[in-house]
N, C-alpha and C. Protein backbone atom coordinates (compact mmCIF):
# COMPACT_ATOMS: atom_id res chain seq x y z
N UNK A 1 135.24 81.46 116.25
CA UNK A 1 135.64 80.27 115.54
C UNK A 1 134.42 79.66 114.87
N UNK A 2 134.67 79.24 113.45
CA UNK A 2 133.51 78.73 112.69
C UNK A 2 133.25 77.28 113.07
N UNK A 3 132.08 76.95 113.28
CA UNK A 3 132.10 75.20 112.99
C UNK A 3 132.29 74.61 111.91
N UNK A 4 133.08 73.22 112.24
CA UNK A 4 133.16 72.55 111.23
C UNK A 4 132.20 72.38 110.53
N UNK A 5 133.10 71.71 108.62
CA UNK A 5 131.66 71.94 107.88
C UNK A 5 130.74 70.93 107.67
N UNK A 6 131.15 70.15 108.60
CA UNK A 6 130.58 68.66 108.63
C UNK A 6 128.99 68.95 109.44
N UNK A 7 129.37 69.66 110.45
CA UNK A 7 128.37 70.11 111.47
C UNK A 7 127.40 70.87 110.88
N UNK A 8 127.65 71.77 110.42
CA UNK A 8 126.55 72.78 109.43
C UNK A 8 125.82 72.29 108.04
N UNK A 9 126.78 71.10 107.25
CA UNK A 9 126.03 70.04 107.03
C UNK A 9 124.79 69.00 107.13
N UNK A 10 125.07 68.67 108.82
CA UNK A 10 123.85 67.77 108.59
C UNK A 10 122.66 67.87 109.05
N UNK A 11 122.15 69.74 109.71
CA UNK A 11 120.63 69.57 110.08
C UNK A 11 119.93 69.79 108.40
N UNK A 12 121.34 70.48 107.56
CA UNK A 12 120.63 70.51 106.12
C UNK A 12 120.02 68.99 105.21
N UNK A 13 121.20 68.45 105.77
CA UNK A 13 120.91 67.10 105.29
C UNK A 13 119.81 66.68 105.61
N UNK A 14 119.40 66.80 107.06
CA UNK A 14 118.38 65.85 107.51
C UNK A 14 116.88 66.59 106.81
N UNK A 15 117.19 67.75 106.84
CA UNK A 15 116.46 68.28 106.30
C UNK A 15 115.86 67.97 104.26
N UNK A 16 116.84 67.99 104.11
CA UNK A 16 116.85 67.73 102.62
C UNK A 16 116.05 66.39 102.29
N UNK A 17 116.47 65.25 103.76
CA UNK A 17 115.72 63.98 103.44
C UNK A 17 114.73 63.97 103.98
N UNK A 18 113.80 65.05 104.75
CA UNK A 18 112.82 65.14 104.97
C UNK A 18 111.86 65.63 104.13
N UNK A 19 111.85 66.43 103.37
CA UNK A 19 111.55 67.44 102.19
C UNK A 19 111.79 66.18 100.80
N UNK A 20 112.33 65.66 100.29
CA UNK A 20 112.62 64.88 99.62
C UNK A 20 111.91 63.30 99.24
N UNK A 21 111.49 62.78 101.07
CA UNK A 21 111.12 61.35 101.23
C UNK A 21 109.71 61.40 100.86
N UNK A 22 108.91 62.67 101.19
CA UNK A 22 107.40 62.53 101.09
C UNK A 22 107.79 62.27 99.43
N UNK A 23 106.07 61.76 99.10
CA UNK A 23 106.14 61.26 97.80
C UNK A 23 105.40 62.38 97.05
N UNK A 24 105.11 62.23 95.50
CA UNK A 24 104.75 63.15 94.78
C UNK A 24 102.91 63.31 95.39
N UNK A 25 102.56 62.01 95.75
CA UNK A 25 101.52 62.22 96.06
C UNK A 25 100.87 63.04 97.12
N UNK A 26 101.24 62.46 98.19
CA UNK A 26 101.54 63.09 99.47
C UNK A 26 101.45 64.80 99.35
N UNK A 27 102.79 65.24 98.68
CA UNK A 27 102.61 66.65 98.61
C UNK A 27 101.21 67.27 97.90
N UNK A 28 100.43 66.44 96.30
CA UNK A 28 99.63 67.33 95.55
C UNK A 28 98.51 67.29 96.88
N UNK A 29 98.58 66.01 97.56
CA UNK A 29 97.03 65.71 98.38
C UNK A 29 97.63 66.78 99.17
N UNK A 30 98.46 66.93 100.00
CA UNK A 30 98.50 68.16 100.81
C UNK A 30 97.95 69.97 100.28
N UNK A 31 98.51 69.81 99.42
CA UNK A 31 98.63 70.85 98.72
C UNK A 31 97.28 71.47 98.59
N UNK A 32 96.41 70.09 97.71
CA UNK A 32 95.00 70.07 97.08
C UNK A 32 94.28 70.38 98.71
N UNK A 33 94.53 69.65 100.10
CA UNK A 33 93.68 70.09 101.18
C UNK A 33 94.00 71.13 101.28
N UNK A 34 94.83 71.89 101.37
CA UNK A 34 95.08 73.51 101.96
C UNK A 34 94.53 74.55 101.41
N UNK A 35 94.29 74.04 99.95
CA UNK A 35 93.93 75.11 98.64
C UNK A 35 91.92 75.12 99.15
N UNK A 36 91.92 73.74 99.19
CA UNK A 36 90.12 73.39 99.59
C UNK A 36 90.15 74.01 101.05
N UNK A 37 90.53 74.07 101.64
CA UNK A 37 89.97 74.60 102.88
C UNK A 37 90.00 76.26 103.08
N UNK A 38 91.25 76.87 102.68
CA UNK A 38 90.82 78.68 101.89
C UNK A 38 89.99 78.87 101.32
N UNK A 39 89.47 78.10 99.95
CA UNK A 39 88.63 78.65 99.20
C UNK A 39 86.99 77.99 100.36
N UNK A 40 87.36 76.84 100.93
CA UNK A 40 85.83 77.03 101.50
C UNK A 40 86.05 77.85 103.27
N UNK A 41 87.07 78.24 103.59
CA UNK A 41 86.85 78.95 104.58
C UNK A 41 86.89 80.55 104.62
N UNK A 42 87.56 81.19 103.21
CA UNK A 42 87.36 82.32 103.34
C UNK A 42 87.14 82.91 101.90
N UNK A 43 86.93 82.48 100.75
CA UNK A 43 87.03 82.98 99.48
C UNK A 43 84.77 82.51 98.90
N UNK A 44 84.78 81.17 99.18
CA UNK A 44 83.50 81.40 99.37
C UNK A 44 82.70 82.04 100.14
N UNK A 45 82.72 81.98 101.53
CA UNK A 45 81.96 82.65 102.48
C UNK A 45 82.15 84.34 101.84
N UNK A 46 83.24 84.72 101.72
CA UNK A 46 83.38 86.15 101.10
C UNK A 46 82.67 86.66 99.98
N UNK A 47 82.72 85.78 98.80
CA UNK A 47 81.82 85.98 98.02
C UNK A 47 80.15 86.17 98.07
N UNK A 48 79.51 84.88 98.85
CA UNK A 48 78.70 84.90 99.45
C UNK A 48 77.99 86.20 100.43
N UNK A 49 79.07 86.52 101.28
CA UNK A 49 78.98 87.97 102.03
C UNK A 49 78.29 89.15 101.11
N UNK A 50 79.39 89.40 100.22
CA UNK A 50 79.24 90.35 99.25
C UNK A 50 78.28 90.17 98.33
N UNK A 51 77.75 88.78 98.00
CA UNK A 51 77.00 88.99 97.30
C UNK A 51 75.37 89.07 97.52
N UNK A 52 75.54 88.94 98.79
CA UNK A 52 74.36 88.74 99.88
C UNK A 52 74.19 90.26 100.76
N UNK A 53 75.28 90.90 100.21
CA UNK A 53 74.98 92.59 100.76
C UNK A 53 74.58 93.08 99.36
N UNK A 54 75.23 92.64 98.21
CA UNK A 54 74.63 93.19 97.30
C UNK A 54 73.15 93.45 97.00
N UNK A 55 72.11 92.49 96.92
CA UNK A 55 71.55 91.97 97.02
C UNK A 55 70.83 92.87 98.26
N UNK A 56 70.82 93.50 99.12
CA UNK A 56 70.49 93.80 100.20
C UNK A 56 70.46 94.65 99.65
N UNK A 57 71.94 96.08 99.48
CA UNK A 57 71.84 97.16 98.74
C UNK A 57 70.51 97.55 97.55
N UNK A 58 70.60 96.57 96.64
CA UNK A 58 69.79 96.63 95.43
C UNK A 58 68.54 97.08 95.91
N UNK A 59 68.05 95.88 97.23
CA UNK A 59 66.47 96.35 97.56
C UNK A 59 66.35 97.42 98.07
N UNK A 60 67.59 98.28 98.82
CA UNK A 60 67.10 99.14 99.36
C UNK A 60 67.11 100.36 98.71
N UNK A 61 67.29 100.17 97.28
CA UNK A 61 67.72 101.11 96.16
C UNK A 61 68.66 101.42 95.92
N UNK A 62 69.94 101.37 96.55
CA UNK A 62 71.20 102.05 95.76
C UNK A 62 71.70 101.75 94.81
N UNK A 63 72.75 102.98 94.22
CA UNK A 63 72.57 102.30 92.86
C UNK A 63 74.17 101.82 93.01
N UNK A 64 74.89 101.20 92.28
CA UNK A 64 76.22 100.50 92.35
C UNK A 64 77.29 101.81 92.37
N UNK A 65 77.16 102.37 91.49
CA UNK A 65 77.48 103.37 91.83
C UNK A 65 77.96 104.45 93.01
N UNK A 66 77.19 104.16 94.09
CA UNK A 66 77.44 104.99 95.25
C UNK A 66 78.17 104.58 96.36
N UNK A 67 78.73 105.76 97.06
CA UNK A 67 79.38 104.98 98.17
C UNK A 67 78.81 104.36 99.38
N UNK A 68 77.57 104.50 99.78
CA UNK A 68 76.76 103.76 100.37
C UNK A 68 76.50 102.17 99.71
N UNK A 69 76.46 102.01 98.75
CA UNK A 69 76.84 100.18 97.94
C UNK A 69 78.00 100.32 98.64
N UNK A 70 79.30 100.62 97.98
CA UNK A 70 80.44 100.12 98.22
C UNK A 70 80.65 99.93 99.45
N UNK A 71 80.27 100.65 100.47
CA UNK A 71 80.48 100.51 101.77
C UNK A 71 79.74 99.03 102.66
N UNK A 72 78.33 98.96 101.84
CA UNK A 72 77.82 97.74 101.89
C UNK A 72 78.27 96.52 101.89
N UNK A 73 78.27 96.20 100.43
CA UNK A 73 79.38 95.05 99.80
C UNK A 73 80.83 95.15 100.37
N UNK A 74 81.52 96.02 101.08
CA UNK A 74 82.72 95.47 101.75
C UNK A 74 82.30 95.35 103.42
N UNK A 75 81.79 95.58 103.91
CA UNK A 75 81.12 94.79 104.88
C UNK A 75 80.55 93.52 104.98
N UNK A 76 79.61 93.25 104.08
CA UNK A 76 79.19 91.82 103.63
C UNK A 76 80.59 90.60 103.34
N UNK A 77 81.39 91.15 102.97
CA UNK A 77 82.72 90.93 102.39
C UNK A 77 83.58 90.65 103.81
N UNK A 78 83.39 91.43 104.22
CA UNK A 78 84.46 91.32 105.62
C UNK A 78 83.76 90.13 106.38
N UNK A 79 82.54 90.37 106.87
CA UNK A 79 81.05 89.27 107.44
C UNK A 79 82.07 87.95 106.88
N UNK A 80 81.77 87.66 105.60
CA UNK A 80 82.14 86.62 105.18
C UNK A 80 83.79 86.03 105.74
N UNK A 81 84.02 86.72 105.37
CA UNK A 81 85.60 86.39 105.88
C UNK A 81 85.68 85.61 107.48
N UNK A 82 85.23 87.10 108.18
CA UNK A 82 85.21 86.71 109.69
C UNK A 82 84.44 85.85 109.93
N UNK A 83 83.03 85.00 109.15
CA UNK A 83 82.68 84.38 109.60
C UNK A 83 83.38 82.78 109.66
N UNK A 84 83.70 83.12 108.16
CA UNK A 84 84.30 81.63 107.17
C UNK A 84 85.42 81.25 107.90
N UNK A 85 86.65 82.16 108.49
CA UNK A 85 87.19 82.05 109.03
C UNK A 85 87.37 81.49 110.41
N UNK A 86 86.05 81.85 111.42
CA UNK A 86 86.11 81.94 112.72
C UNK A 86 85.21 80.20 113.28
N UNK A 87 84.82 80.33 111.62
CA UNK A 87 83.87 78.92 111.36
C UNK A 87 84.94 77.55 111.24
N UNK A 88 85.30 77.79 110.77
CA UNK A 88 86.10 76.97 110.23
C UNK A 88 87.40 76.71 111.24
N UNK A 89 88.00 77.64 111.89
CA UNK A 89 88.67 76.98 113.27
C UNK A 89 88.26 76.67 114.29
N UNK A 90 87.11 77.37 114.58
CA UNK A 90 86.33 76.52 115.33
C UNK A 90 85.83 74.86 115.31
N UNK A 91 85.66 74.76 114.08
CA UNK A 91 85.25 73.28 113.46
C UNK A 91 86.54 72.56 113.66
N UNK A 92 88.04 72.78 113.52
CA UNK A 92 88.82 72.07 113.14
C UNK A 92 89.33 71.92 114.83
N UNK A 93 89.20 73.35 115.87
CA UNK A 93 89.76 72.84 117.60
C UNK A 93 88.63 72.11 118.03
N UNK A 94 87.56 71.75 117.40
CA UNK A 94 86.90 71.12 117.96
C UNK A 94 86.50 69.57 117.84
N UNK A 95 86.64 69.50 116.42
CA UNK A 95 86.93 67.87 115.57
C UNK A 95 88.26 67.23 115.68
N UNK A 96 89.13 67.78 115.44
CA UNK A 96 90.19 67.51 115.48
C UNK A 96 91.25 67.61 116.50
N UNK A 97 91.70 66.36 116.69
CA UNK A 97 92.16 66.56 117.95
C UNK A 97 94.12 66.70 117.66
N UNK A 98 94.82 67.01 116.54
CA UNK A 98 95.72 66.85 115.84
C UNK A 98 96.07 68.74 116.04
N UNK A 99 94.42 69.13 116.09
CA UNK A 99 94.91 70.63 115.94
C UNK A 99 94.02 71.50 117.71
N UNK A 100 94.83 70.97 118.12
CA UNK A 100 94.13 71.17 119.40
C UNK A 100 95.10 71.90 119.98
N UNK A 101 95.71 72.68 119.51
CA UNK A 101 97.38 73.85 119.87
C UNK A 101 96.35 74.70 119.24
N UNK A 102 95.79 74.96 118.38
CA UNK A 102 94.91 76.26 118.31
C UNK A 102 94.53 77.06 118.97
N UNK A 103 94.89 78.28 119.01
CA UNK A 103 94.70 79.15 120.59
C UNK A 103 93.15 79.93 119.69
N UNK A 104 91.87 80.00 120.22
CA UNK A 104 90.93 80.66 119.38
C UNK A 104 90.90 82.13 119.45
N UNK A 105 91.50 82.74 120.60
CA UNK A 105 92.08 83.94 120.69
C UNK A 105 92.83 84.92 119.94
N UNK A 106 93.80 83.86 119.39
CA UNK A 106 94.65 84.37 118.28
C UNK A 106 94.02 84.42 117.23
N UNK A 107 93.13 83.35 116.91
CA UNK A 107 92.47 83.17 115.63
C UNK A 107 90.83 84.16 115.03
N UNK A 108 90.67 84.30 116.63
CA UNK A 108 89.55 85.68 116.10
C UNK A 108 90.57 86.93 115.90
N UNK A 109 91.28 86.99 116.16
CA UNK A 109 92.58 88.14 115.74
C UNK A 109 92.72 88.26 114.54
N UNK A 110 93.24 86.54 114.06
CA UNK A 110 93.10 86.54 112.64
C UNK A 110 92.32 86.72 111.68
N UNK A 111 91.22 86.64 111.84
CA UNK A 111 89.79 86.73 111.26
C UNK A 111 89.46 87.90 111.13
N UNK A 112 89.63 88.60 112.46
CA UNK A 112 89.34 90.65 112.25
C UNK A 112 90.42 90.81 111.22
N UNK A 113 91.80 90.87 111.30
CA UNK A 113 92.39 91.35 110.51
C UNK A 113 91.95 90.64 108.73
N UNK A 114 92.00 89.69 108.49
CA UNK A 114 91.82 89.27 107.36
C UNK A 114 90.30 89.61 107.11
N UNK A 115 89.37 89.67 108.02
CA UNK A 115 88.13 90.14 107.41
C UNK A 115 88.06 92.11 107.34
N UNK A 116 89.38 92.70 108.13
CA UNK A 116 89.06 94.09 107.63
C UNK A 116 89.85 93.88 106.05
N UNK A 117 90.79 93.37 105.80
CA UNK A 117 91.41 93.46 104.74
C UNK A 117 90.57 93.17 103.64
N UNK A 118 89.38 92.24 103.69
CA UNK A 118 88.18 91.72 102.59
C UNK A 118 87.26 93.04 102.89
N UNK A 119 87.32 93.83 103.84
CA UNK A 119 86.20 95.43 103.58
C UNK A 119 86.61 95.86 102.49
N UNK A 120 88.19 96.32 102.82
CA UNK A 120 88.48 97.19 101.74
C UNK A 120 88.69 96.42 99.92
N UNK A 121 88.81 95.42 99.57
CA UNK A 121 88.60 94.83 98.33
C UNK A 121 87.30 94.52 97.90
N UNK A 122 86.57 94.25 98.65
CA UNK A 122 85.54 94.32 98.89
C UNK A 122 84.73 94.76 98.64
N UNK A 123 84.95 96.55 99.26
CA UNK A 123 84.87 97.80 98.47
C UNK A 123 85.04 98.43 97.45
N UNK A 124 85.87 98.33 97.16
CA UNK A 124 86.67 98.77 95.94
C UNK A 124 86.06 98.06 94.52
N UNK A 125 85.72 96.55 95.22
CA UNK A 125 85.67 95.86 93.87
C UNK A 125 84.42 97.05 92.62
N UNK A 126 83.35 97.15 92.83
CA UNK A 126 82.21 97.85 91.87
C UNK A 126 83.25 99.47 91.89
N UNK A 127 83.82 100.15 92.19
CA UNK A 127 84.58 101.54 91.83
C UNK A 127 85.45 100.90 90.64
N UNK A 128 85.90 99.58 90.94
CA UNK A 128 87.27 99.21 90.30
C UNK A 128 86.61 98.73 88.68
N UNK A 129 85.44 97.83 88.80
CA UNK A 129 84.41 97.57 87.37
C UNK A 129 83.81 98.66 87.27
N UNK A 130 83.81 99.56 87.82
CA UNK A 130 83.04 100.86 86.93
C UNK A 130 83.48 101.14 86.41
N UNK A 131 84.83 101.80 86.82
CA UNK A 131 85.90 102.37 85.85
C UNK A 131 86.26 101.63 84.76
N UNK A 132 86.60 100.36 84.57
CA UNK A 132 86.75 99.49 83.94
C UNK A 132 85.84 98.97 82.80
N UNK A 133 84.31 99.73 82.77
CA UNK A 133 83.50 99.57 81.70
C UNK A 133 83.53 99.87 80.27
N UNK A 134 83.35 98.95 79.68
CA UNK A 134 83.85 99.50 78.05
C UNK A 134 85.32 98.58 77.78
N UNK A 135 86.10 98.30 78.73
CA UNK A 135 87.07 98.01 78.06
C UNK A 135 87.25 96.71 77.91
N UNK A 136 86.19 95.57 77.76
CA UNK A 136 85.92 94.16 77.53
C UNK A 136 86.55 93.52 78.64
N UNK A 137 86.27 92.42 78.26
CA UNK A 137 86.54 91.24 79.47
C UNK A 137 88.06 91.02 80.28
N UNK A 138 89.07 90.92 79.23
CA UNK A 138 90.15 90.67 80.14
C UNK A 138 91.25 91.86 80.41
N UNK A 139 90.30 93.08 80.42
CA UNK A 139 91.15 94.22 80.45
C UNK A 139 90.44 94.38 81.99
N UNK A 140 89.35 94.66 82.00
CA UNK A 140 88.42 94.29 83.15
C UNK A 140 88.54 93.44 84.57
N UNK A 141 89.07 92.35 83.94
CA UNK A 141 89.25 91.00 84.78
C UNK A 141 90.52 91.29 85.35
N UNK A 142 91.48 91.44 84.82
CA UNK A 142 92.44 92.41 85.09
C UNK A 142 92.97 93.56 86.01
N UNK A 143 92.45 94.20 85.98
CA UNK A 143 91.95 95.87 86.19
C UNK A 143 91.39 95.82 87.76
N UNK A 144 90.51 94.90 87.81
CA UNK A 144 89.61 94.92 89.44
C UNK A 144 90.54 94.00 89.96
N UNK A 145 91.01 92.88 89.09
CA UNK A 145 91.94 92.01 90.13
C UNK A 145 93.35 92.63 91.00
N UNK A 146 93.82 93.14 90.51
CA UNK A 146 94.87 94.13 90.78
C UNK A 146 94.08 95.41 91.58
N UNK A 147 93.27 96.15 91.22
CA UNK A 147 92.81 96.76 92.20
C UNK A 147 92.39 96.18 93.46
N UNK A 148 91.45 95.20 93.53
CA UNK A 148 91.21 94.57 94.81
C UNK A 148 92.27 93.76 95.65
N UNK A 149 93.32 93.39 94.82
CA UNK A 149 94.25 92.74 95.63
C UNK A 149 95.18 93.68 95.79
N UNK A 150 95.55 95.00 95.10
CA UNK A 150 96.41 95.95 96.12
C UNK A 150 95.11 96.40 97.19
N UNK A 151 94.14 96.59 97.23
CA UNK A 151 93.03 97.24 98.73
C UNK A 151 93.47 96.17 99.57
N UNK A 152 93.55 94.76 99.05
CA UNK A 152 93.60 94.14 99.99
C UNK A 152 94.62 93.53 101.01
N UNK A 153 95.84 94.13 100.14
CA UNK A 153 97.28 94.07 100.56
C UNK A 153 98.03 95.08 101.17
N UNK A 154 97.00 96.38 100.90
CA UNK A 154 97.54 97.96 101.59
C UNK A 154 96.36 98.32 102.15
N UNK A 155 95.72 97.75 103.04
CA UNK A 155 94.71 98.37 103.78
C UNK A 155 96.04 99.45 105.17
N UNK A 156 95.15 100.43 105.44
CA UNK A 156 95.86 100.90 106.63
C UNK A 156 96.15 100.51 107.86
């Protein structure tokens, strides 16, 4: 027997006026913190990683080209991740007492996995602009973005 439709009605309802009551503001400021705390917990530190293995690679001679770089720079890449990551919840079970359900267990879990997933884009990225040379800027820009974000969406 179905329930009435009064009943199946109103957790939507309540719902609808929950979703609804916040204000326009409310949501962009939410929005705007969530976006700032990815890019400074795992998109900078990543960059940074990689570009701080690069940089490492260079002195020790390799050339971009090889798979000894690439293997570099997605390590540096992963570093970053796991660090930015492991940094940054740490900072927030420890300041914050709102997020104190944080299990840190789970969250170095999260960090390995999302920092192996930044190896392999990581990697890929200089194979993905090599190939990509010659064919100007937004064929390029293009080209590695889609390459690095399928490595980084189909790692094994």
């Amino acid at each position: 027997r179905l329930p009435a439709p009064s009943a199946l009605r109103a957790p939507l309802a309540k719902l609808h006026m929950k979703l609804y009551t916040r204000s326009k503001d409310n949501l962009i400021r939410d929005r705007l913190k969530k976006s700032l705390e990815f890019a400074g917990s795992k998109v900078f530190p990543a960059g940074a990683g990689w570009q701080a293995a690069s940089v490492f690679a260079g002195d020790l001679g390799l050339a971009s080209t090889s798979l000894a770089f690439c293997l570099l720079v997605g390590i540096g890449n992963l570093l970053g991740v796991f660090i930015g990551h492991s940094f940054s919840t740490f900072w927030v079970k420890t300041f914050y007492k709102e997020a104190a359900t944080n299990n840190l267990n789970n969250e170095m879990q999260v960090a390995t996995l999302l920092g192996g997933a930044a190896f392999f884009s990581g990697a890929i990225h200089q194979p993905a602009l090599n190939a990509m040379h010659g064919y100007g800027f937004g064929a390029s820009f293009l080209g590695v973005g889609v390459a690095c974000s399928f490595a980084f969406l189909h790692q094994p």
